[in-house]
PDB file of N, CA and C in Angstrom:
ATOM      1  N   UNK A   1      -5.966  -7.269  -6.514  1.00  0.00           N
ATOM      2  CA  UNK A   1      -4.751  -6.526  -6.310  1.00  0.00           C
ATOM      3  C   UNK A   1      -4.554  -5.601  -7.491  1.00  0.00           C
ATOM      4  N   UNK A   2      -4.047  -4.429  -7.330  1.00  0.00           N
ATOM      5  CA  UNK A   2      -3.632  -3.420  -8.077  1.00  0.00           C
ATOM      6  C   UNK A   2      -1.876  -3.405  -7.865  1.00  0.00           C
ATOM      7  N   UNK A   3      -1.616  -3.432  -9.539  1.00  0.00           N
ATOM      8  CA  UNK A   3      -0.586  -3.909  -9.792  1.00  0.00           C
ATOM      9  C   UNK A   3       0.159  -2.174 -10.922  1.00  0.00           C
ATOM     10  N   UNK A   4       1.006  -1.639 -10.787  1.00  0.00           N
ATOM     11  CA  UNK A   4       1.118  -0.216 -11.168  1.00  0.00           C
ATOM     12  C   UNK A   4       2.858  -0.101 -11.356  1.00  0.00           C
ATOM     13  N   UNK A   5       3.248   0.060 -12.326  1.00  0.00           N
ATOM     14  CA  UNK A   5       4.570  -0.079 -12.752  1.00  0.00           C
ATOM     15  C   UNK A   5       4.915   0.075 -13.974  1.00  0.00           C
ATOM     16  N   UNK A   6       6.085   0.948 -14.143  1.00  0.00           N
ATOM     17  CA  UNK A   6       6.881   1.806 -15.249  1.00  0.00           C
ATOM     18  C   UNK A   6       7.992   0.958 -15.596  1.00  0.00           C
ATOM     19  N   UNK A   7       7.840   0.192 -17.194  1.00  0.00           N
ATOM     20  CA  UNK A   7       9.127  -0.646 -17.410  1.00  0.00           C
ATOM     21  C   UNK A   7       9.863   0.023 -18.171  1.00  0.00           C
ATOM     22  N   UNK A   8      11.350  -0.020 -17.858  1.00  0.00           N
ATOM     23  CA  UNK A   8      12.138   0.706 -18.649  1.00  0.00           C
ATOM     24  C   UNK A   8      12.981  -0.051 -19.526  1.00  0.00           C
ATOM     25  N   UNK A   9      13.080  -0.010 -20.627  1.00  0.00           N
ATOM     26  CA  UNK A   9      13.963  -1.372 -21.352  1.00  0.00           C
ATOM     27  C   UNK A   9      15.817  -0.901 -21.019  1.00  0.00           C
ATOM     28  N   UNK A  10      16.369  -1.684 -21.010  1.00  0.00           N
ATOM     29  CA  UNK A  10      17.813  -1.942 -20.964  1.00  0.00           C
ATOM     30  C   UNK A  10      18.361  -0.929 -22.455  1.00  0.00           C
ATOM     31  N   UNK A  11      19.088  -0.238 -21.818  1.00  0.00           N
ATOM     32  CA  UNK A  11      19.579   0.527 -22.987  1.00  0.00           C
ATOM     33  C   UNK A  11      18.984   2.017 -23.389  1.00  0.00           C
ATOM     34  N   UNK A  12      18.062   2.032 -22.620  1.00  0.00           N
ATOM     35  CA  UNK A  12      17.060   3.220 -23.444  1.00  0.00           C
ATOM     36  C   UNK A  12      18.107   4.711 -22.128  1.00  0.00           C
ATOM     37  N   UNK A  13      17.956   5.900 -23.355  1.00  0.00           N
ATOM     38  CA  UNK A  13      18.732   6.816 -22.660  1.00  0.00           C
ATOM     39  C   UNK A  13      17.750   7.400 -20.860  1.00  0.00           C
ATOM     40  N   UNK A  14      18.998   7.929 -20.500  1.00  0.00           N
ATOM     41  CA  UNK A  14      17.971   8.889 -19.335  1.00  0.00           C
ATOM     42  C   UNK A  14      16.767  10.102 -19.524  1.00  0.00           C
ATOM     43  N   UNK A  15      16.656   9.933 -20.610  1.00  0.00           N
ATOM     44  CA  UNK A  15      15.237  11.063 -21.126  1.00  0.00           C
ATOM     45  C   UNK A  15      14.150  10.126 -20.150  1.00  0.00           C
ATOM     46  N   UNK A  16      14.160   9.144 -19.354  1.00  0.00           N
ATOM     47  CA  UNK A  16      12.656   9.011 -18.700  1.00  0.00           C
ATOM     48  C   UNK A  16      12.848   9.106 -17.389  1.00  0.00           C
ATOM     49  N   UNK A  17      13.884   9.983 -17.313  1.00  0.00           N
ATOM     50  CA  UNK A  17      14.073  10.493 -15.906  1.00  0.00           C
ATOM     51  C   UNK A  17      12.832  11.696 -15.459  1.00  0.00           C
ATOM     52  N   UNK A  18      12.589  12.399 -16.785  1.00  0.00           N
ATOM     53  CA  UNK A  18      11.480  13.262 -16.694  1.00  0.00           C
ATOM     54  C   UNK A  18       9.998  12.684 -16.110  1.00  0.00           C
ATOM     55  N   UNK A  19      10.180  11.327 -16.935  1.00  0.00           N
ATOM     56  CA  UNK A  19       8.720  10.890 -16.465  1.00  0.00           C
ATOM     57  C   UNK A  19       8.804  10.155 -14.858  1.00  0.00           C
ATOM     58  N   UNK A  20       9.372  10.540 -14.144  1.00  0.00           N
ATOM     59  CA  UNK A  20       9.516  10.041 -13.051  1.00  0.00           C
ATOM     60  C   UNK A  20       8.510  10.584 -12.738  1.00  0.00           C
ATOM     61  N   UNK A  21       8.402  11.939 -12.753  1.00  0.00           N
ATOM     62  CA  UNK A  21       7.027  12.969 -11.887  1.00  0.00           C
ATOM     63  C   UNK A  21       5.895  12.316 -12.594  1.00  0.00           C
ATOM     64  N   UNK A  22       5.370  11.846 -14.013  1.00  0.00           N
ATOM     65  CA  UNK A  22       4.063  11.936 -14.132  1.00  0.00           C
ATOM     66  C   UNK A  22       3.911  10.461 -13.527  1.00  0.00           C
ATOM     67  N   UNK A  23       4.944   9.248 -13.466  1.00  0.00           N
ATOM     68  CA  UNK A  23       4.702   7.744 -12.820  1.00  0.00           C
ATOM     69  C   UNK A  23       4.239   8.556 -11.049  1.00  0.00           C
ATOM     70  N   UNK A  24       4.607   8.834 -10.557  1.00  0.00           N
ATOM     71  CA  UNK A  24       4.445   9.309  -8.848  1.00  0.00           C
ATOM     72  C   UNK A  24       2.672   9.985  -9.295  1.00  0.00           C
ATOM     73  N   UNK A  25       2.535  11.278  -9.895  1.00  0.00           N
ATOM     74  CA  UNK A  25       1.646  11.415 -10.188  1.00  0.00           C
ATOM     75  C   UNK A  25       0.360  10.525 -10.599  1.00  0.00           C
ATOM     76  N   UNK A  26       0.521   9.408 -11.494  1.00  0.00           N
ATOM     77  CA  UNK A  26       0.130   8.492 -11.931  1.00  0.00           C
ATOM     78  C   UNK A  26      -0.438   7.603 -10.728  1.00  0.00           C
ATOM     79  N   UNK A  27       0.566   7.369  -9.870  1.00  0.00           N
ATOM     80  CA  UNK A  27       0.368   6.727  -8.720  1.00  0.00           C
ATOM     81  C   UNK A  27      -0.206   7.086  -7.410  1.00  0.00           C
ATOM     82  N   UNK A  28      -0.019   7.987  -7.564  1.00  0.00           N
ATOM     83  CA  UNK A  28      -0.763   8.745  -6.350  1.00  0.00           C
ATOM     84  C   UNK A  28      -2.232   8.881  -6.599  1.00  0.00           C
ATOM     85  N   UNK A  29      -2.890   9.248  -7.555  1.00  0.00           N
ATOM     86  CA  UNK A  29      -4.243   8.727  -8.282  1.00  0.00           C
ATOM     87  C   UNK A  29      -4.926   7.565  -8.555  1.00  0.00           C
ATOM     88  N   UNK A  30      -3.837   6.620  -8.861  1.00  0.00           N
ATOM     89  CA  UNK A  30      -4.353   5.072  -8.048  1.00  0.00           C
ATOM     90  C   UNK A  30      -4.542   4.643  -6.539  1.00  0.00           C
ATOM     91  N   UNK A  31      -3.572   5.720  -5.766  1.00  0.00           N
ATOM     92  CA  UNK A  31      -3.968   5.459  -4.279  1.00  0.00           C
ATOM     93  C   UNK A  31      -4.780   5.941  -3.885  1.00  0.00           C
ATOM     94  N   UNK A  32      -5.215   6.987  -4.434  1.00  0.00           N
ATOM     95  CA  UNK A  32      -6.595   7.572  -4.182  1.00  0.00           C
ATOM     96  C   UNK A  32      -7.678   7.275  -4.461  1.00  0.00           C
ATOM     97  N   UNK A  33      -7.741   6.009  -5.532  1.00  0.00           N
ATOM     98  CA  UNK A  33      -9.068   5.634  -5.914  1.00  0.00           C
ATOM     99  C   UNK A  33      -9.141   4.245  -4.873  1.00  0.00           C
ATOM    100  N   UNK A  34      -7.860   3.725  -4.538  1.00  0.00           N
ATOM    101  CA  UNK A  34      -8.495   2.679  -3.602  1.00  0.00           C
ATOM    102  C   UNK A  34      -8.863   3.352  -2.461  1.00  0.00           C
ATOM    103  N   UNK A  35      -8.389   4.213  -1.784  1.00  0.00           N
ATOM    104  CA  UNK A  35      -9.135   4.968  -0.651  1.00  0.00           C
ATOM    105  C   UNK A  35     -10.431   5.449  -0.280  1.00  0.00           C
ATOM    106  N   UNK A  36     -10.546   6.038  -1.633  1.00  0.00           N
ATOM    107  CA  UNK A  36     -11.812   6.410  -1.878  1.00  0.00           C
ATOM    108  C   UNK A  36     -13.019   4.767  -2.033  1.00  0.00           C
ATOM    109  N   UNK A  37     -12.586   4.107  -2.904  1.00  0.00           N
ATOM    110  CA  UNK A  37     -13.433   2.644  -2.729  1.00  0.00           C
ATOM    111  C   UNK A  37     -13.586   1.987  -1.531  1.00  0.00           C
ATOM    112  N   UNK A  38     -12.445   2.545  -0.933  1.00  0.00           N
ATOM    113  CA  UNK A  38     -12.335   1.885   0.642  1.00  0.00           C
ATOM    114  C   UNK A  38     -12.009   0.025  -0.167  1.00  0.00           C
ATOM    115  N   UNK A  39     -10.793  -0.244  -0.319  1.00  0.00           N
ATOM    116  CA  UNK A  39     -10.507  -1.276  -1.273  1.00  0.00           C
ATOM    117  C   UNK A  39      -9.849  -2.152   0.017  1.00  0.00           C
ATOM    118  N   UNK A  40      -9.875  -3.489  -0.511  1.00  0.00           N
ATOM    119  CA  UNK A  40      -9.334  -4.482   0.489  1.00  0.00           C
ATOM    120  C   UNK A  40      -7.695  -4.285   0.375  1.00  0.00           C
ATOM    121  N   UNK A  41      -7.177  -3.737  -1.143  1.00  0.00           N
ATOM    122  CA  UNK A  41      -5.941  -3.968  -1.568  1.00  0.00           C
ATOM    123  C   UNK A  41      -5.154  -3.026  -1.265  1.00  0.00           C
ATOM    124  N   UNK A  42      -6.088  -1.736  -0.192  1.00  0.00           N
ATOM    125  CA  UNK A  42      -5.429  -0.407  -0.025  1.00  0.00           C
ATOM    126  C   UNK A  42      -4.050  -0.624   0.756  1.00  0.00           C
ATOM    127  N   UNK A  43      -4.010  -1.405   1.603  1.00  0.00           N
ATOM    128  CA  UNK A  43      -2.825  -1.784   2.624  1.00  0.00           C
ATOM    129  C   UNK A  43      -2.791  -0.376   3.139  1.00  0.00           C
ATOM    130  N   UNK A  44      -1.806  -0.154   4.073  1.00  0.00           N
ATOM    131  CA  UNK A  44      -1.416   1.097   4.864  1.00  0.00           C
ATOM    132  C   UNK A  44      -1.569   2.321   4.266  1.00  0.00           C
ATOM    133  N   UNK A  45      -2.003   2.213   2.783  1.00  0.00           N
ATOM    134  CA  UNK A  45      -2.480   3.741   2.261  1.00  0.00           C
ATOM    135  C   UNK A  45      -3.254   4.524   3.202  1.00  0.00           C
ATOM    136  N   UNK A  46      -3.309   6.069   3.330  1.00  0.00           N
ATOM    137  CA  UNK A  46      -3.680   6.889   3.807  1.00  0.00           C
ATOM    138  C   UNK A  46      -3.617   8.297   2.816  1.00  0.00           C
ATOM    139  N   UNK A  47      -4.290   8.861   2.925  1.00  0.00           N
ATOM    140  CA  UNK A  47      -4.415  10.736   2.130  1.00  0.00           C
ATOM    141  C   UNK A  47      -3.344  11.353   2.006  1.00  0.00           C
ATOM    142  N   UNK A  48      -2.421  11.174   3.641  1.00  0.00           N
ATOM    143  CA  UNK A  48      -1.105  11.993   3.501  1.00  0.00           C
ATOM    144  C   UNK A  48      -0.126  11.063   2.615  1.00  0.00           C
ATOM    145  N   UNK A  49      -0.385   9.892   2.811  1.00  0.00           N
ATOM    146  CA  UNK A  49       0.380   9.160   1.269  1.00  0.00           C
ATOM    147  C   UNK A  49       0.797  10.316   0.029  1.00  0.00           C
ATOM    148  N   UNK A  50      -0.906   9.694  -0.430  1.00  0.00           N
ATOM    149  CA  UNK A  50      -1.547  10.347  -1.542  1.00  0.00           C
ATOM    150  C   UNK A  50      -0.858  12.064  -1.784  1.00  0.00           C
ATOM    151  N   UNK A  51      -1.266  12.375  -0.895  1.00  0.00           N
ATOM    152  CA  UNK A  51      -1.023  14.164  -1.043  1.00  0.00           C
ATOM    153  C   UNK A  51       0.852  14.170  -0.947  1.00  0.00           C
ATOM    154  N   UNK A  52       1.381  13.389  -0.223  1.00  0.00           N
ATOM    155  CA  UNK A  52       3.193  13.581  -0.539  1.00  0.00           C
ATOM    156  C   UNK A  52       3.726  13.175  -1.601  1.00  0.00           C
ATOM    157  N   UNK A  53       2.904  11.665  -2.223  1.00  0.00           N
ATOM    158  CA  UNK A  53       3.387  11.280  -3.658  1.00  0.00           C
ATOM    159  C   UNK A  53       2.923  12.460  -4.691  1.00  0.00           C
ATOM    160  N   UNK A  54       1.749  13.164  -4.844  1.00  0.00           N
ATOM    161  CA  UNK A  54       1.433  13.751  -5.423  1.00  0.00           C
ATOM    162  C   UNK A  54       2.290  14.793  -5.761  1.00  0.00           C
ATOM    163  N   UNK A  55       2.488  15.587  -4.595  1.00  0.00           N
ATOM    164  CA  UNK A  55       3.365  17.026  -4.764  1.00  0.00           C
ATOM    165  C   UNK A  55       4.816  16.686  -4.708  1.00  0.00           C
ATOM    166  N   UNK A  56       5.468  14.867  -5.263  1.00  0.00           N
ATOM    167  CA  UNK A  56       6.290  15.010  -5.460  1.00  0.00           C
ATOM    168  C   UNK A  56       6.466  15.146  -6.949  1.00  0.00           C
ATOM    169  N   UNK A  57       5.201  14.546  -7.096  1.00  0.00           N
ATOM    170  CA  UNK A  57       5.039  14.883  -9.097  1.00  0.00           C
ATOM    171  C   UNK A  57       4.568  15.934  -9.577  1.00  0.00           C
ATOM    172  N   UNK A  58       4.443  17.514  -9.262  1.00  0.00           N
ATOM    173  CA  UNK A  58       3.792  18.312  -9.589  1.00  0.00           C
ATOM    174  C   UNK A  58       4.581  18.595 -10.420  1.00  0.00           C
ATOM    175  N   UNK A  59       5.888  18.559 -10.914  1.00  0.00           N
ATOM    176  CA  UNK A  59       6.940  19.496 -11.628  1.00  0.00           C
ATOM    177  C   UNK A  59       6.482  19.477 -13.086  1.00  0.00           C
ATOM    178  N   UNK A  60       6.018  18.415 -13.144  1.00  0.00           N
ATOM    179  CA  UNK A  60       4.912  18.951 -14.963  1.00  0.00           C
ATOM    180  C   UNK A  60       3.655  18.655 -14.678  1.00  0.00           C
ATOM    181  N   UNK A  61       3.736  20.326 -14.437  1.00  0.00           N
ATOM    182  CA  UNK A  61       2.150  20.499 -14.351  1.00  0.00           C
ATOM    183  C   UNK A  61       1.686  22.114 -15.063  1.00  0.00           C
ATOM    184  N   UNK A  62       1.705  21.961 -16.065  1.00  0.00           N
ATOM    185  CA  UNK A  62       1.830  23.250 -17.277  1.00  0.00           C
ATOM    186  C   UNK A  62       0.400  23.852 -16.880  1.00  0.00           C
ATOM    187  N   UNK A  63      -0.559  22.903 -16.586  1.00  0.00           N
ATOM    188  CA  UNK A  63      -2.224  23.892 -16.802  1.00  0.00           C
ATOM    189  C   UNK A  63      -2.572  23.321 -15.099  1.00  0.00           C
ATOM    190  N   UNK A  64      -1.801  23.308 -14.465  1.00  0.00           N
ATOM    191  CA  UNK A  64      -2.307  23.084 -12.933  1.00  0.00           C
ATOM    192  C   UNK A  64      -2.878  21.755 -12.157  1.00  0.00           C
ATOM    193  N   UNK A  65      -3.165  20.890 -12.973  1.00  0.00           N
ATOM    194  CA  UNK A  65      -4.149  19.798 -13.226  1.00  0.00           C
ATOM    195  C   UNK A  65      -3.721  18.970 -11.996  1.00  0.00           C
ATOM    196  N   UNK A  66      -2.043  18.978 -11.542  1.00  0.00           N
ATOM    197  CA  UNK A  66      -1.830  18.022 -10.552  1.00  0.00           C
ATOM    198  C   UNK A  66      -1.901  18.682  -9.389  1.00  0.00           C
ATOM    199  N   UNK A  67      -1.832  19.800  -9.104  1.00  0.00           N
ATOM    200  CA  UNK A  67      -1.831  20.841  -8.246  1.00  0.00           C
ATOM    201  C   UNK A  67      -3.371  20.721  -8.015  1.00  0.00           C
ATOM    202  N   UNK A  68      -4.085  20.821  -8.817  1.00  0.00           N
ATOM    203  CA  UNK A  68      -5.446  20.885  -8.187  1.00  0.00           C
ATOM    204  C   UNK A  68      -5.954  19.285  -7.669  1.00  0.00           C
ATOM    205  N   UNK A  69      -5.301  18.369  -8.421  1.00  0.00           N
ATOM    206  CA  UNK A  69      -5.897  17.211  -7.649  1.00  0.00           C
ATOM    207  C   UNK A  69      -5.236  16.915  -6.293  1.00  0.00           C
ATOM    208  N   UNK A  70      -3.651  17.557  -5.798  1.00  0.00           N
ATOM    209  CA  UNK A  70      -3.354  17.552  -4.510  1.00  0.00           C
ATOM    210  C   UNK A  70      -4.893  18.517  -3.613  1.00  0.00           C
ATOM    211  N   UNK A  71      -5.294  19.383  -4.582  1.00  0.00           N
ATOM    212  CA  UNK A  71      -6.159  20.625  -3.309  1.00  0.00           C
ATOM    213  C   UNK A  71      -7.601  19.096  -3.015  1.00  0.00           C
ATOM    214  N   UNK A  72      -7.563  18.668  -4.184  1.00  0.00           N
ATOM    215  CA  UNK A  72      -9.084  17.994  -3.656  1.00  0.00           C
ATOM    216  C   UNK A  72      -8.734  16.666  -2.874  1.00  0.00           C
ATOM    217  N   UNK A  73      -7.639  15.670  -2.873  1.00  0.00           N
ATOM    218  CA  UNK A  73      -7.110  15.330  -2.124  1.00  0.00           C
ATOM    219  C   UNK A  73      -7.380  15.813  -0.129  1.00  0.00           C
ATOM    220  N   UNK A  74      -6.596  16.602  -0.390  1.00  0.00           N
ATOM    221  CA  UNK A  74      -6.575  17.990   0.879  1.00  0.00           C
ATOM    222  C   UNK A  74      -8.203  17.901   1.630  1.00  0.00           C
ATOM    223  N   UNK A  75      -8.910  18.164   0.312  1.00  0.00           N
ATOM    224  CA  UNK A  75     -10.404  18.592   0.653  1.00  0.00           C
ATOM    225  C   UNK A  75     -11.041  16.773   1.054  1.00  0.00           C
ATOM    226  N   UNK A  76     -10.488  16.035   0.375  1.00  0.00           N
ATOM    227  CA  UNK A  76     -11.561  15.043   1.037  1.00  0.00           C
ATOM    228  C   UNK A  76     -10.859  13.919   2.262  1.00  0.00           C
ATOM    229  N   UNK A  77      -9.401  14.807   2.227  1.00  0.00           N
ATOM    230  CA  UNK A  77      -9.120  14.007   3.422  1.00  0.00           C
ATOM    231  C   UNK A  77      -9.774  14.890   5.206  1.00  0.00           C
ATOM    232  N   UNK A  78      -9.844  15.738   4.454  1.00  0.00           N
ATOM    233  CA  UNK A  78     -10.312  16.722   5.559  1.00  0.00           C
ATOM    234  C   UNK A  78     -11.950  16.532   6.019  1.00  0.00           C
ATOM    235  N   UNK A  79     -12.833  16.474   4.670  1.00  0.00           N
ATOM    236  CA  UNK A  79     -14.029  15.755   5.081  1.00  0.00           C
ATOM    237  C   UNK A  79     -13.874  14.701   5.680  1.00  0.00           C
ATOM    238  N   UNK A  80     -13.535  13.150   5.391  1.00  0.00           N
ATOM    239  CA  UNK A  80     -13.289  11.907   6.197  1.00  0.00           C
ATOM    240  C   UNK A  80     -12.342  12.031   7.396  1.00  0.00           C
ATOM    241  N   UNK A  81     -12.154  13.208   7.563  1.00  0.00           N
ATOM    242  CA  UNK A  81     -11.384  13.379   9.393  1.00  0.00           C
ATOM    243  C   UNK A  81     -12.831  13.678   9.958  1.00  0.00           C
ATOM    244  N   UNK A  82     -13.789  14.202   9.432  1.00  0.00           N
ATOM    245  CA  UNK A  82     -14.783  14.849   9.933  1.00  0.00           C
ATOM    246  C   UNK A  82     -15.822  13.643  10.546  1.00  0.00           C
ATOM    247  N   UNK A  83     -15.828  12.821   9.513  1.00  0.00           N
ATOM    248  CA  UNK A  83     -16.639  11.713   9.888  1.00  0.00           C
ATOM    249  C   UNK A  83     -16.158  10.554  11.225  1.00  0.00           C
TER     250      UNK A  83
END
């Protein structure tokens, strides 16, 4: 089992409201690697998962980096429709 979680301590200000996007981001890249492994632990994961969590975390994305892993996303869910 893959286990994936952001602890926030009691007290700490709302400054990690920002990191909300890179945890989704974060996560959406773990769903993609069980997909890709074809993992026992994937449960109901699917690409369009992957690709909606993703582009909900794009908002820091200064050099493109999450933006392009939604395009390859895109690209290999589109190959495995093929198969």
């Amino acid at each position: 089992m893959t286990v994936f979680y952001e602890v926030i301590p009691i007290g700490v200000s709302n400054d990690y409201v920002g990191k909300i996007d890179d945890f989704r981001c974060a996560s959406s890249v773990a769903m993609f690697g069980q997909l890709l492994r074809d993992s026992d632990f994937k449960g109901e994961a699917d690409y369009d998962q992957v690709i909606h969590l993703a582009k909900l975390g794009l908002a820091n994305d200064e050099h493109g980096y999450r933006k392009e892993f939604v395009r390859l996303v895109e690209l290999v869910k589109g190959i495995s429709a093929q198969e």
